[in-house]
N, C-alpha and C. Protein backbone atom coordinates (compact mmCIF):
# COMPACT_ATOMS: atom_id res chain seq x y z
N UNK A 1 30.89 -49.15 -35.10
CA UNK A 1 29.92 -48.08 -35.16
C UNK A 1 29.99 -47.29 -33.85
N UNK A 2 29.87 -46.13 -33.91
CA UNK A 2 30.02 -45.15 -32.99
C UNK A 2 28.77 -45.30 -32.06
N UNK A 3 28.95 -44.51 -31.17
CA UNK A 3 27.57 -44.64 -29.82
C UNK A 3 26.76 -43.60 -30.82
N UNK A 4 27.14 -42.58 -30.55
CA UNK A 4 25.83 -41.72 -31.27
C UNK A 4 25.04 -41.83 -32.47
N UNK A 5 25.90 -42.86 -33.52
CA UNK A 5 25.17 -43.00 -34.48
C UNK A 5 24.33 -44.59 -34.34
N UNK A 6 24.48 -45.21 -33.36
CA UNK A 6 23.59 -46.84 -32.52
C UNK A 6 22.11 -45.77 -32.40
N UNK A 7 22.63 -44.39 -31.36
CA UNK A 7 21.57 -43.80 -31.03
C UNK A 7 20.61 -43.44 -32.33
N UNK A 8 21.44 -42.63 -32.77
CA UNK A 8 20.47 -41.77 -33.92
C UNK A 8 19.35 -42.91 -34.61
N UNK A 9 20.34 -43.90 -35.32
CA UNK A 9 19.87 -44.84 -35.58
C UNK A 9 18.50 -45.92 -35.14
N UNK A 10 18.56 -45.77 -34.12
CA UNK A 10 17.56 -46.18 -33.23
C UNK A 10 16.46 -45.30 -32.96
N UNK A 11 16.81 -43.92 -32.47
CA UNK A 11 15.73 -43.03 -33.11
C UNK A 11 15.00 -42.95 -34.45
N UNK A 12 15.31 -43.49 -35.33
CA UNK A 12 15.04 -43.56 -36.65
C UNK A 12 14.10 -44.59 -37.08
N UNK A 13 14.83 -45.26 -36.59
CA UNK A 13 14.08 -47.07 -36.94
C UNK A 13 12.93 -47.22 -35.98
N UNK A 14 11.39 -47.81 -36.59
CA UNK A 14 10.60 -47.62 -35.90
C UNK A 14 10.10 -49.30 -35.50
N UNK A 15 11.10 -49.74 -34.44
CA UNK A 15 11.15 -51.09 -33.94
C UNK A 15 12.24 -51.62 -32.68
N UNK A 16 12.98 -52.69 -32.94
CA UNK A 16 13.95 -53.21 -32.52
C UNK A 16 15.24 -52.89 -33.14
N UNK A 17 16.26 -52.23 -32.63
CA UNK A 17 17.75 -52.35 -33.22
C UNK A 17 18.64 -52.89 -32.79
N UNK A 18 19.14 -54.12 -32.76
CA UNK A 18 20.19 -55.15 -31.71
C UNK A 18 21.52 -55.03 -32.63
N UNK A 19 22.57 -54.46 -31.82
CA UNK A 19 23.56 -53.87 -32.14
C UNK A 19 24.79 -54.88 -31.81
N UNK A 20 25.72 -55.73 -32.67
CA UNK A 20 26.60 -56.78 -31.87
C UNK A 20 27.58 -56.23 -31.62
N UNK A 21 28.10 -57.03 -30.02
CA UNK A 21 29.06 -56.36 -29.25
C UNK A 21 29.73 -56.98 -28.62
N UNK A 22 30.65 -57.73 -29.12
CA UNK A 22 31.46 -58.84 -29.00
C UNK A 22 30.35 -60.10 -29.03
N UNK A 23 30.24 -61.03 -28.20
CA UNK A 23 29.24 -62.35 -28.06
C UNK A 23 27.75 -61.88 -27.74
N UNK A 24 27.47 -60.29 -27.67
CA UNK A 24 26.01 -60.16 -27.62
C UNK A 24 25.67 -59.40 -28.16
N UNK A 25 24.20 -58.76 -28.07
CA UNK A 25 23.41 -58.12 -28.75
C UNK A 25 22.78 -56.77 -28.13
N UNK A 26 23.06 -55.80 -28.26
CA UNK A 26 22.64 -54.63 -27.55
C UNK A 26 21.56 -54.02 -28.03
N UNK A 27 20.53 -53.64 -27.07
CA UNK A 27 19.45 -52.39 -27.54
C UNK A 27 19.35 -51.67 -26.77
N UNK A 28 19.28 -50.29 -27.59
CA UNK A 28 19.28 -48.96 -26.81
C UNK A 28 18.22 -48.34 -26.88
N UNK A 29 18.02 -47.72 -25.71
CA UNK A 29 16.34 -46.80 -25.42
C UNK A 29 15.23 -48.01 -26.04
N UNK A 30 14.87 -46.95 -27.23
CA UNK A 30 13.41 -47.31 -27.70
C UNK A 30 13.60 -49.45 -28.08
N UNK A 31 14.85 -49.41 -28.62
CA UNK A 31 14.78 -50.91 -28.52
C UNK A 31 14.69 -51.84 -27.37
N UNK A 32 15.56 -51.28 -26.65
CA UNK A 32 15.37 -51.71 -24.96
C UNK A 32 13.68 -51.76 -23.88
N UNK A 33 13.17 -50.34 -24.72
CA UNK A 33 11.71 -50.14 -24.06
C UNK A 33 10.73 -51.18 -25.07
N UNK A 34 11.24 -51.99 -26.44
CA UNK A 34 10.25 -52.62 -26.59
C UNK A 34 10.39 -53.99 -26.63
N UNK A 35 11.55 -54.63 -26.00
CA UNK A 35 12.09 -56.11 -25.49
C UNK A 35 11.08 -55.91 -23.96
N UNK A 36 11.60 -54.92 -23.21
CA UNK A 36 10.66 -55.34 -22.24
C UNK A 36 9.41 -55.01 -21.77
N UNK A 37 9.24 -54.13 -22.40
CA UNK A 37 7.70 -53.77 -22.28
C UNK A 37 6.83 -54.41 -23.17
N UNK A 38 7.10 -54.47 -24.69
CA UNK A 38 5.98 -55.06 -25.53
C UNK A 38 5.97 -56.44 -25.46
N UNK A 39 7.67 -56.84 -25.52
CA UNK A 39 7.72 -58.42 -25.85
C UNK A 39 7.91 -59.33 -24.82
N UNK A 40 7.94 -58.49 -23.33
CA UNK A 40 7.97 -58.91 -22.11
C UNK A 40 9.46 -59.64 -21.78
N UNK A 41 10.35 -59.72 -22.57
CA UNK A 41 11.84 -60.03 -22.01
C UNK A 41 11.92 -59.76 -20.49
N UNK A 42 12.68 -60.47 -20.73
CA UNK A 42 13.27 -60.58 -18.71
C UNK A 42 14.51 -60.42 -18.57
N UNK A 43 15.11 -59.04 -18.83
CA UNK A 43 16.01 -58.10 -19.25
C UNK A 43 16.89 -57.09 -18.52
N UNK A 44 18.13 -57.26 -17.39
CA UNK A 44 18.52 -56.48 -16.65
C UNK A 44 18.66 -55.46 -17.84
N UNK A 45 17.99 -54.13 -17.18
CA UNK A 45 18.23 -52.70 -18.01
C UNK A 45 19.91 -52.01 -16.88
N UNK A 46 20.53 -50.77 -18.02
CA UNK A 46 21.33 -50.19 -17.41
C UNK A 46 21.36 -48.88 -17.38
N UNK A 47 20.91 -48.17 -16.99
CA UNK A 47 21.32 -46.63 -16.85
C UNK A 47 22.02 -45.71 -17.13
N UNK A 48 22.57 -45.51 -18.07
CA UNK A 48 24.22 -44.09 -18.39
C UNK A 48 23.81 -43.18 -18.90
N UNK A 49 24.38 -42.20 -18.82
CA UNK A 49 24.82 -41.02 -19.35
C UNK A 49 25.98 -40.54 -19.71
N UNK A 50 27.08 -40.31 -20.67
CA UNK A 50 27.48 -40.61 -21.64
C UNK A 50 28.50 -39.01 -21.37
N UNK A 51 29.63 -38.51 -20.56
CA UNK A 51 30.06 -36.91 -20.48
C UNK A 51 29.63 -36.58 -22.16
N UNK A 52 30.18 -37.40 -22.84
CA UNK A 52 29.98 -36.67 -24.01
C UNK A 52 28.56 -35.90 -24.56
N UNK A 53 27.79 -36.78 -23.80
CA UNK A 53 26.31 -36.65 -24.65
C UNK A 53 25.45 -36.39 -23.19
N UNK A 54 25.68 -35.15 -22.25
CA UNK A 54 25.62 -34.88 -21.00
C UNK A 54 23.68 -34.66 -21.06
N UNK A 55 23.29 -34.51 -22.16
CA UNK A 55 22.12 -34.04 -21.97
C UNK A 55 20.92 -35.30 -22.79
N UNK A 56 22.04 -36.41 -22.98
CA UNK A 56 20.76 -37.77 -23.47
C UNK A 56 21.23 -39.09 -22.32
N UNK A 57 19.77 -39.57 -22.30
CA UNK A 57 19.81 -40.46 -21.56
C UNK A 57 19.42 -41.71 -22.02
N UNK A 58 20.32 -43.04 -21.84
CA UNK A 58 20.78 -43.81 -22.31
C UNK A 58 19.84 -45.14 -21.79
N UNK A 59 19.60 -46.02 -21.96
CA UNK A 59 19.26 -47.02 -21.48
C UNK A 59 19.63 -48.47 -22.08
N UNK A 60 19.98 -49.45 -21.73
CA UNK A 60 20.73 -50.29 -22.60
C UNK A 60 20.34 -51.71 -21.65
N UNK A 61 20.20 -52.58 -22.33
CA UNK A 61 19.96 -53.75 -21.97
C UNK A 61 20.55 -55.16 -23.63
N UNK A 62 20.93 -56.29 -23.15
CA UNK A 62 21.40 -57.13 -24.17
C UNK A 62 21.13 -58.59 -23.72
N UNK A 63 21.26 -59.63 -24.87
CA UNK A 63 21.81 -60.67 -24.80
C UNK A 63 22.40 -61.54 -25.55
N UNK A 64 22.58 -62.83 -25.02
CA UNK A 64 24.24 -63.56 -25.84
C UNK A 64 23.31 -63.16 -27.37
N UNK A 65 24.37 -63.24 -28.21
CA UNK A 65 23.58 -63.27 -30.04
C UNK A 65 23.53 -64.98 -30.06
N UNK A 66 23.86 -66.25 -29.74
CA UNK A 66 23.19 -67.17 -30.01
C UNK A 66 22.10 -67.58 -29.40
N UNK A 67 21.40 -66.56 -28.24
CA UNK A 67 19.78 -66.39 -28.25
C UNK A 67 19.24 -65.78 -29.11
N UNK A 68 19.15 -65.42 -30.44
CA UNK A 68 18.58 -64.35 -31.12
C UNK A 68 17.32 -65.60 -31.37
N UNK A 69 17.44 -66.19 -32.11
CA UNK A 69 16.53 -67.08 -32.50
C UNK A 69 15.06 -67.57 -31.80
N UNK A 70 16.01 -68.05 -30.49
CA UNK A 70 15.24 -68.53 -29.36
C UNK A 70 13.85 -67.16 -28.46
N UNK A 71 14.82 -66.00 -28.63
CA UNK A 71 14.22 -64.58 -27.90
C UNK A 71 13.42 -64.39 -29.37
N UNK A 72 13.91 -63.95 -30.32
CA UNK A 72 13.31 -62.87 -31.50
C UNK A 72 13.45 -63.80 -32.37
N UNK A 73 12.12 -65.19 -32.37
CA UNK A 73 12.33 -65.94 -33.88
C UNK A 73 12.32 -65.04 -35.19
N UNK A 74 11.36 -63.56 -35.55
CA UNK A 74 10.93 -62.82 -36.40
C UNK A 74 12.13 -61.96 -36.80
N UNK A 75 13.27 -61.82 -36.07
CA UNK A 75 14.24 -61.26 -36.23
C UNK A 75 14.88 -61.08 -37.53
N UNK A 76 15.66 -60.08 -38.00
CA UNK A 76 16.14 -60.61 -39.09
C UNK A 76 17.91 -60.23 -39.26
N UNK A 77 19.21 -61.01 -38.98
CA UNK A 77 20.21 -60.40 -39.37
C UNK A 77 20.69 -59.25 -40.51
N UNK A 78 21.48 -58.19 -39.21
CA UNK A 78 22.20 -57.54 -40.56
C UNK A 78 23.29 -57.14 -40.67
N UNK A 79 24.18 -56.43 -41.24
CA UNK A 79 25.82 -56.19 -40.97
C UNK A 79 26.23 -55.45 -39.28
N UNK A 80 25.10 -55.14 -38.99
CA UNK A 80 25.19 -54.51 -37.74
C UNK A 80 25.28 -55.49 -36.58
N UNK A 81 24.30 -56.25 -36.86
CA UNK A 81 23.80 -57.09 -35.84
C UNK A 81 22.05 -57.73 -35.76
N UNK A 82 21.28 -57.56 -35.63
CA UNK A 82 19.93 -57.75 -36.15
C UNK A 82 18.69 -56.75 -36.06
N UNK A 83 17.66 -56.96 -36.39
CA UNK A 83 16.30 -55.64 -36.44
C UNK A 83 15.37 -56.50 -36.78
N UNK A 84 14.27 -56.31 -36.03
CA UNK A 84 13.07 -56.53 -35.93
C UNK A 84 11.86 -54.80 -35.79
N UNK A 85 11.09 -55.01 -36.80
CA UNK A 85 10.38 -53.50 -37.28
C UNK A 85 8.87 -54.17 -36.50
N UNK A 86 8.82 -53.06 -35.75
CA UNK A 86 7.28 -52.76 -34.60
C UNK A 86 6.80 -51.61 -34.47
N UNK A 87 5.85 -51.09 -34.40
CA UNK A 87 5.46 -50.00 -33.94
C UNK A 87 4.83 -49.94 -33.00
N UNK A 88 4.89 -48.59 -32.08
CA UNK A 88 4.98 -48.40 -31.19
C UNK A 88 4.37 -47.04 -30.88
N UNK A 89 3.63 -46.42 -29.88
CA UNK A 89 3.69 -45.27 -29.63
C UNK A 89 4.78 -44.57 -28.69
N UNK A 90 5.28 -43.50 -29.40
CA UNK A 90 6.58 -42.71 -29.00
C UNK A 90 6.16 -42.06 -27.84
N UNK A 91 5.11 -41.83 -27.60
CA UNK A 91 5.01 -41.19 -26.34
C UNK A 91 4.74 -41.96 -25.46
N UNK A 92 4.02 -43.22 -25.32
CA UNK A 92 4.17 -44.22 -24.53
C UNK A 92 5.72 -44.36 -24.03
N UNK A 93 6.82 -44.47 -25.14
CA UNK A 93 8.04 -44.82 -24.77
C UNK A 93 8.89 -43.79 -23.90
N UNK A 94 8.26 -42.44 -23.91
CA UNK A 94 8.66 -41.08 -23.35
C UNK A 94 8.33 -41.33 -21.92
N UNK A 95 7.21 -41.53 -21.83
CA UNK A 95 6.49 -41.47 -20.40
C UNK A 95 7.02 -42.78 -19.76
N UNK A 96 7.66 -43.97 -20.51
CA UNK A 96 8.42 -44.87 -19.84
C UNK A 96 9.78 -44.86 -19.29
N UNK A 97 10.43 -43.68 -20.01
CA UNK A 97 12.03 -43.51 -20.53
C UNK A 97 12.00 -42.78 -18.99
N UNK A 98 11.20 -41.57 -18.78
CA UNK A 98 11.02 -40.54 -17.46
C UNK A 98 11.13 -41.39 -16.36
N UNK A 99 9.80 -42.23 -16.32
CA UNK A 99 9.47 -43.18 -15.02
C UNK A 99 10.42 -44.08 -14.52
N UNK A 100 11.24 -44.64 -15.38
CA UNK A 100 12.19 -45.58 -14.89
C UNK A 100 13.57 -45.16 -14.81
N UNK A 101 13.94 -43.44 -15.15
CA UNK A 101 15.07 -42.99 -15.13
C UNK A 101 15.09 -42.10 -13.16
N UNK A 102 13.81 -42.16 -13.34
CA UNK A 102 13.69 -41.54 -12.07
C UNK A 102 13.47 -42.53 -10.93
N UNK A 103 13.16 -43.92 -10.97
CA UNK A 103 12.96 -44.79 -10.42
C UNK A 103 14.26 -45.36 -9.96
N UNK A 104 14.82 -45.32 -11.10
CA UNK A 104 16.73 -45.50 -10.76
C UNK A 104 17.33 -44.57 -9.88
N UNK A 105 17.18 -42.86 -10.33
CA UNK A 105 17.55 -42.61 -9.68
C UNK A 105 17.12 -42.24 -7.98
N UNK A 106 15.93 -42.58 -7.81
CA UNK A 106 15.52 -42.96 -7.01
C UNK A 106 16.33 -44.26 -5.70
N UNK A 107 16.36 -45.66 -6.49
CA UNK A 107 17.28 -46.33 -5.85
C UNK A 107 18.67 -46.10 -5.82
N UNK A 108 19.34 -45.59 -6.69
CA UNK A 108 20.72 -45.46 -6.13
C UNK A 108 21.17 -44.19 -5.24
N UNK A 109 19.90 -43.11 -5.18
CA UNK A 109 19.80 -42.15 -3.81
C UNK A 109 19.66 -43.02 -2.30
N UNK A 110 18.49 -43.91 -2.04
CA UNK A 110 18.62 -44.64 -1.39
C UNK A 110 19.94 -45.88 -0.85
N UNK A 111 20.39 -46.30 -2.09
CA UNK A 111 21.81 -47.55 -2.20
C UNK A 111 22.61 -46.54 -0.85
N UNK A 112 22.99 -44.65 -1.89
CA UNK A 112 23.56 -44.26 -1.15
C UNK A 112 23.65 -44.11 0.37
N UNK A 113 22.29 -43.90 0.58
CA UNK A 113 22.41 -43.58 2.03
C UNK A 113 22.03 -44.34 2.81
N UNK A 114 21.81 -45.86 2.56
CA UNK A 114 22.99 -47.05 3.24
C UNK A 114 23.72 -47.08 4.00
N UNK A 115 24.76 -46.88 2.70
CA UNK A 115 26.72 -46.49 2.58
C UNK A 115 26.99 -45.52 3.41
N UNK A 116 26.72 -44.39 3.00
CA UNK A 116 27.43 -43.20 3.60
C UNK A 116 26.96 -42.80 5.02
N UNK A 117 28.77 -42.94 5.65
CA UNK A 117 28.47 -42.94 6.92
C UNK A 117 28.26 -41.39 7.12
N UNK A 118 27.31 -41.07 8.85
CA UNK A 118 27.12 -39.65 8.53
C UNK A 118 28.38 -39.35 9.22
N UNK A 119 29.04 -37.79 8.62
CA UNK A 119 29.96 -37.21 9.46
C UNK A 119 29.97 -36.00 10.46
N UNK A 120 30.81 -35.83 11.08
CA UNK A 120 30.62 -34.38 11.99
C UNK A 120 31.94 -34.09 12.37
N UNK A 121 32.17 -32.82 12.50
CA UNK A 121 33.56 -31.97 12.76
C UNK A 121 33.71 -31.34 14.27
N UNK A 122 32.49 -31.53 14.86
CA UNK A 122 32.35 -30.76 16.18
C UNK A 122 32.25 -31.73 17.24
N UNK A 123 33.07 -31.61 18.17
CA UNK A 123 32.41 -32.09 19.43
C UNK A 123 31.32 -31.49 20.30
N UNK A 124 30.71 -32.49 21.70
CA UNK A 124 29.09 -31.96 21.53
C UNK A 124 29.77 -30.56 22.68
N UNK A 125 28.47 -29.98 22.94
CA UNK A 125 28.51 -28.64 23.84
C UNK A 125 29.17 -28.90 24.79
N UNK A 126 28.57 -30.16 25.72
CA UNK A 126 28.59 -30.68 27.28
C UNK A 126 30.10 -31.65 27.09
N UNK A 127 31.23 -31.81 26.73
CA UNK A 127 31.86 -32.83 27.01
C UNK A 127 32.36 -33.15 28.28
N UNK A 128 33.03 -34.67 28.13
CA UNK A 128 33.17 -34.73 29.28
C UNK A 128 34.37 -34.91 29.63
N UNK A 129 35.35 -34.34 31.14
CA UNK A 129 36.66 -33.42 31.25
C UNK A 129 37.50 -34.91 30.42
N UNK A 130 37.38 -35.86 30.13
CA UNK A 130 38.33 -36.60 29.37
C UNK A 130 38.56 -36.51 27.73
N UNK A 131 37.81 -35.58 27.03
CA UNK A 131 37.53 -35.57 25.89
C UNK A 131 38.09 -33.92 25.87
N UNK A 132 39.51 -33.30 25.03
CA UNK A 132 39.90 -32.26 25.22
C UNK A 132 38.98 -31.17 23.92
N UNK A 133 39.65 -29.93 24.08
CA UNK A 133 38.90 -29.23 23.31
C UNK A 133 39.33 -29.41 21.88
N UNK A 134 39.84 -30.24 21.13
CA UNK A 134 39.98 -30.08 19.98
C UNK A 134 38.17 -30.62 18.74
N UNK A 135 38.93 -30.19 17.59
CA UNK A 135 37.24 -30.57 16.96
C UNK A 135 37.73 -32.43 16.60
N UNK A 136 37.19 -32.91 16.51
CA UNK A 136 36.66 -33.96 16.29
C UNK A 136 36.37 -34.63 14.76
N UNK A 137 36.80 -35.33 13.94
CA UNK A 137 35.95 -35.64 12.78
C UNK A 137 35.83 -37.18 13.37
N UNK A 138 34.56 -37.69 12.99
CA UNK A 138 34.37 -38.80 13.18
C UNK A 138 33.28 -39.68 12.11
N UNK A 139 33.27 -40.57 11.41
CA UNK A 139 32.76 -41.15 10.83
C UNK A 139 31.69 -42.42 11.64
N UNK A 140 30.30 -42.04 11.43
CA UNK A 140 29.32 -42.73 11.98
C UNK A 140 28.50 -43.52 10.99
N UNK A 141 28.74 -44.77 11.17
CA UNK A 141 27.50 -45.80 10.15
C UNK A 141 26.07 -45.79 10.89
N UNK A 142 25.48 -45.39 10.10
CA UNK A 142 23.89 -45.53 10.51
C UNK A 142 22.95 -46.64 9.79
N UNK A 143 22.15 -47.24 10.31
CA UNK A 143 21.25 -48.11 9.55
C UNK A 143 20.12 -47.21 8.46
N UNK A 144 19.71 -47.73 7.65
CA UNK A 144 18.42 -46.68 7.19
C UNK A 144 17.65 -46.37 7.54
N UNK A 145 17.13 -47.25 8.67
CA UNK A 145 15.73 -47.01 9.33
C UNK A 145 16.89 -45.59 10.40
N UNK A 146 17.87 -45.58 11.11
CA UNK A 146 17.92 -44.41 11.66
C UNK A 146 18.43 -43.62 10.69
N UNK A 147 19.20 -43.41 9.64
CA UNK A 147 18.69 -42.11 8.61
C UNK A 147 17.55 -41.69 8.19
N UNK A 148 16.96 -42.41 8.44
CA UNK A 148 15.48 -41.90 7.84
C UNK A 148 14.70 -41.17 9.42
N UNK A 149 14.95 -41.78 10.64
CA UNK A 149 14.72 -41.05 12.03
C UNK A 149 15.00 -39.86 12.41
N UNK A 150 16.89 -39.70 11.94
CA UNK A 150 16.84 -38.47 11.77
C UNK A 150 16.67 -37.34 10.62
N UNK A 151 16.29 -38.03 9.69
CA UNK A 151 15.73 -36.53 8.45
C UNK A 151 14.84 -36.17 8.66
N UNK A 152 13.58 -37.03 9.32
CA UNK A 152 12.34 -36.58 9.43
C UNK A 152 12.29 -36.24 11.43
N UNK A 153 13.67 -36.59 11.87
CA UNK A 153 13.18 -36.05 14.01
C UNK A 153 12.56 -34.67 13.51
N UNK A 154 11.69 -34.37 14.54
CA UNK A 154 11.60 -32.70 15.16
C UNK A 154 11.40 -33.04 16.36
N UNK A 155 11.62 -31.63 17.43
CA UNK A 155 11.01 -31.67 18.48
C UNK A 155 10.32 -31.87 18.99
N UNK A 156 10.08 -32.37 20.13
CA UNK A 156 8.47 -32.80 20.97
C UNK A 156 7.66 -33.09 19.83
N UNK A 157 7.93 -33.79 18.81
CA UNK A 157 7.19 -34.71 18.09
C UNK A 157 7.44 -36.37 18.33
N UNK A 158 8.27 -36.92 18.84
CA UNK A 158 8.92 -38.29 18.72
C UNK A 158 8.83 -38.53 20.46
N UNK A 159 8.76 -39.88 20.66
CA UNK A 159 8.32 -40.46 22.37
C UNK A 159 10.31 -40.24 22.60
N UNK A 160 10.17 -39.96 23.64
CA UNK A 160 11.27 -39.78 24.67
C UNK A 160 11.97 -40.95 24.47
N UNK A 161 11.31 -41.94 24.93
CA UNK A 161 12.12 -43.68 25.14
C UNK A 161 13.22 -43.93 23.70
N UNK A 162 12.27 -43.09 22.65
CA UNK A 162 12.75 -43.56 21.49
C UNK A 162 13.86 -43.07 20.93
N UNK A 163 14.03 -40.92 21.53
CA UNK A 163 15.01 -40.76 21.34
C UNK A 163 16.50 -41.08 21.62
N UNK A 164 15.89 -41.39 23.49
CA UNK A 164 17.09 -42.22 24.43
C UNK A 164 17.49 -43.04 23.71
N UNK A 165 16.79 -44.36 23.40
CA UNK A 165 17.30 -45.66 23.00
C UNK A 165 18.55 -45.46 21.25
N UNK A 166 17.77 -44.39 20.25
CA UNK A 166 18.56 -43.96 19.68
C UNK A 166 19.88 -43.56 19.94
N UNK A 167 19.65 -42.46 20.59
CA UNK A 167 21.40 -41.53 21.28
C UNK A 167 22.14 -42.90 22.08
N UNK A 168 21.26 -44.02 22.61
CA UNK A 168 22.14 -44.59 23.53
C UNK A 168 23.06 -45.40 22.58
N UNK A 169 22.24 -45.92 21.29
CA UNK A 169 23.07 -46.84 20.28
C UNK A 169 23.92 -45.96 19.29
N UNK A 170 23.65 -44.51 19.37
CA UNK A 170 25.20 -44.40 18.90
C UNK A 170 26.25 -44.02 19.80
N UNK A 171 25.92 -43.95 21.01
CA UNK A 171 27.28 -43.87 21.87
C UNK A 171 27.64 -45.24 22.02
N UNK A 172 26.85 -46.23 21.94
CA UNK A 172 27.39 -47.54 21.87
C UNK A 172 28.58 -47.86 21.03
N UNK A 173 28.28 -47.12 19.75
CA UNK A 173 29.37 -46.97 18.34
C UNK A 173 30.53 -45.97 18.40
N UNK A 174 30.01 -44.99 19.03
CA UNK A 174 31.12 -43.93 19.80
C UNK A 174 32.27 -44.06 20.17
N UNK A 175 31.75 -44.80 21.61
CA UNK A 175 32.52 -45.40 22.64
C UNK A 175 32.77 -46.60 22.69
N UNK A 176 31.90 -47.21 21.79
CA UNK A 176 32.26 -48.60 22.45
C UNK A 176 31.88 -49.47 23.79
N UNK A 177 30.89 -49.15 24.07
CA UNK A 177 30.55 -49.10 25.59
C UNK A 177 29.41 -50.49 25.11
């Protein structure tokens, strides 16, 4: 069965749709929002978006199919894989689908800027006569707590000691000193 028609499908059906996929059981969106929200599963969810389907957003969570029993005694097999029928309010599931798509992307904005070291192409104004005039690219790892120091520095807002001790630990990384 194709992805878009798991989807449609699932839009349709007003419950659980567990879809088999090799040794497990998949639910998408609204099935996924009611394993863990109604029936309280303890359920790593996953996040995609799909080039094909650039403008729906996906959510997917599963497990082995010889838990079906044990998770969803009420369950019922079908050529697909299994369904369990619940109702639900759809807009409850809307206002869940938003909150946790933005919550994600929320953390993997953060994951990023971790990772990514900051860069720069310029050397500073003042160098010093051992450092010639060419530009410079250099790759700098920062901790988060100092990415986050400098998105929010301004001027003569921040204690002196604090900027020193900053500038001094990345010439530490600089130079090596």
């Amino acid at each position: 069965m194709k992805m878009l028609q798991k989807f449609y499908q699932q839009d349709q059906f007003k419950g659980i749709l567990l879809f088999k996929e090799g040794m497990f059981l998949r639910a998408y969106n609204q099935g996924a929002f009611l394993l863990t929200e109604h029936l309280g599963c303890c359920l790593n969810l996953r996040f995609m978006q799909f080039k094909k389907y650039p403008n729906r957003q996906i959510v997917v969570c599963g497990f082995p199919e010889s838990k079906l029993t044990e998770r969803l005694p009420k369950a019922v097999k079908t050529v697909f894989g299994a369904e369990l029928r619940m109702d639900y309010d759809t807009e409850q599931y809307h206002q869940w689908l938003k909150r946790r798509w933005h919550e994600e992307r929320v953390a993997n904005e953060m994951s990023k800027a971790d990772i990514e070291p900051l860069k720069t192409s310029k050397a500073s104004a003042s160098e010093p006569a051992d450092i010639d005039k060419k530009l410079y690219k250099i790759e700098l790892k920062l901790s988060k707590q100092q990415l986050i120091y400098l998105k929010y520095w301004q001027s003569d807002n921040h204690i002196i000691d604090t900027d020193k001790e900053f500038i001094k630990n990345i010439k530490k990384q600089l130079f090596k000193t």
